[in-house]
Protein backbone atom coordinates (compact mmCIF):
# COMPACT_ATOMS: atom_id res chain seq x y z
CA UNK A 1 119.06 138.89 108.16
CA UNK A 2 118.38 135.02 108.41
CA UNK A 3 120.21 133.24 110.75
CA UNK A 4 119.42 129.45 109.51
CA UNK A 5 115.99 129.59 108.34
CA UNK A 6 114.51 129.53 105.05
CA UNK A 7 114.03 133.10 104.28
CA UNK A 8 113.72 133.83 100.47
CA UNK A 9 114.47 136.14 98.32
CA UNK A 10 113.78 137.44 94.45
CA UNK A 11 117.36 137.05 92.74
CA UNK A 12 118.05 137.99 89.21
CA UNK A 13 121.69 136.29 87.66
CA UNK A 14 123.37 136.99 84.45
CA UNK A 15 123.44 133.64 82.55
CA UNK A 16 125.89 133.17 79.33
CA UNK A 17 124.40 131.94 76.33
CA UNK A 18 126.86 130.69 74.63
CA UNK A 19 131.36 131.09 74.28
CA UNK A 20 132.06 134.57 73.00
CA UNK A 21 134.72 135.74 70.42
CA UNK A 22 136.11 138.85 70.99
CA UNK A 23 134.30 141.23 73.48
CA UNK A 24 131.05 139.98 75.35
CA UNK A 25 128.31 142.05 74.35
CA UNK A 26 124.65 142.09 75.63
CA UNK A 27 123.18 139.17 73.06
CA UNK A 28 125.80 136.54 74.63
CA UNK A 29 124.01 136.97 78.08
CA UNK A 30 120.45 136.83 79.36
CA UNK A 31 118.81 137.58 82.93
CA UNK A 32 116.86 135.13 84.24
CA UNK A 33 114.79 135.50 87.77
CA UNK A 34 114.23 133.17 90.32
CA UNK A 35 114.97 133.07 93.90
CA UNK A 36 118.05 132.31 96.75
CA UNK A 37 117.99 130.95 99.84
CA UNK A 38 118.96 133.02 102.79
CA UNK A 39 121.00 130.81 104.63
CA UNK A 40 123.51 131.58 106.87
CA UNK A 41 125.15 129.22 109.41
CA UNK A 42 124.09 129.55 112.81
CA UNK A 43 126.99 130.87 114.50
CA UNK A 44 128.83 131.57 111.64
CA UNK A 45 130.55 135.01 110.99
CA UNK A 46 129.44 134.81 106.91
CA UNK A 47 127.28 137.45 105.72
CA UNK A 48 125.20 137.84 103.16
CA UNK A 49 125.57 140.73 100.42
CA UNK A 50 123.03 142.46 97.73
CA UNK A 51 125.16 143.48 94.46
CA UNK A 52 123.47 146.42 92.91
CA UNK A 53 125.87 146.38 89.73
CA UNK A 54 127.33 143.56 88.01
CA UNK A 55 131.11 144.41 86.31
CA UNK A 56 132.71 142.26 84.31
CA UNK A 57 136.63 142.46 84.94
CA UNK A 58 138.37 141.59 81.80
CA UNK A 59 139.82 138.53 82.79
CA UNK A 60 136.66 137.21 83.12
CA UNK A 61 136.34 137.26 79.07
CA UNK A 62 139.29 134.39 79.50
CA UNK A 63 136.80 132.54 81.11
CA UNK A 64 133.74 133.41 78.89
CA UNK A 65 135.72 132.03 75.60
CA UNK A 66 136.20 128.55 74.52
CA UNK A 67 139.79 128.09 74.46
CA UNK A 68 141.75 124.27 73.73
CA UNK A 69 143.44 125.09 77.23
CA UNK A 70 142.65 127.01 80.15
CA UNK A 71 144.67 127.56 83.44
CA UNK A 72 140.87 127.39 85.15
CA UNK A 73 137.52 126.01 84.49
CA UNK A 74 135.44 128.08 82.09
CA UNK A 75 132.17 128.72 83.11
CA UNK A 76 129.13 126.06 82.23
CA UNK A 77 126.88 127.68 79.44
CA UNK A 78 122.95 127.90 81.05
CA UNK A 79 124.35 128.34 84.66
């Protein structure tokens, strides 16, 4: 585990292409690679986790569509 320095490493993220309609399906997303920066706070009592799934709970398709209003933020297309 780091503990403040600037251990890397790989990282692959789900990004959204675009708002969906209906149910997300696999041409709305792409995977992109890059890498993360292990840092974690000397001191601190954070940890850092590895997610070997991704699930998408279904409110998150709220948050995926382009609606006039939204109680949140949707998410940022690209990011």
């Amino acid at each position: 585990m780091a503990t403040g320095g600037m251990d890397e490493a790989s990282n692959m993220k789900v990004v959204l292409k675009h708002y969906v309609s209906g149910s997300p399906q696999e041409t709305d997303m792409h995977l992109t690679a890059g890498t993360i920066k292990l840092n974690v706070p000397k001191d601190s009592n954070s940890i850092i986790l590895k997610n070997l799934y991704l699930s998408c709970d279904p409110y998150m398709i709220f948050k995926m569509m382009k609606l006039e209003r939204q109680l949140t933020d949707p998410y940022v297309l690209g990011s």
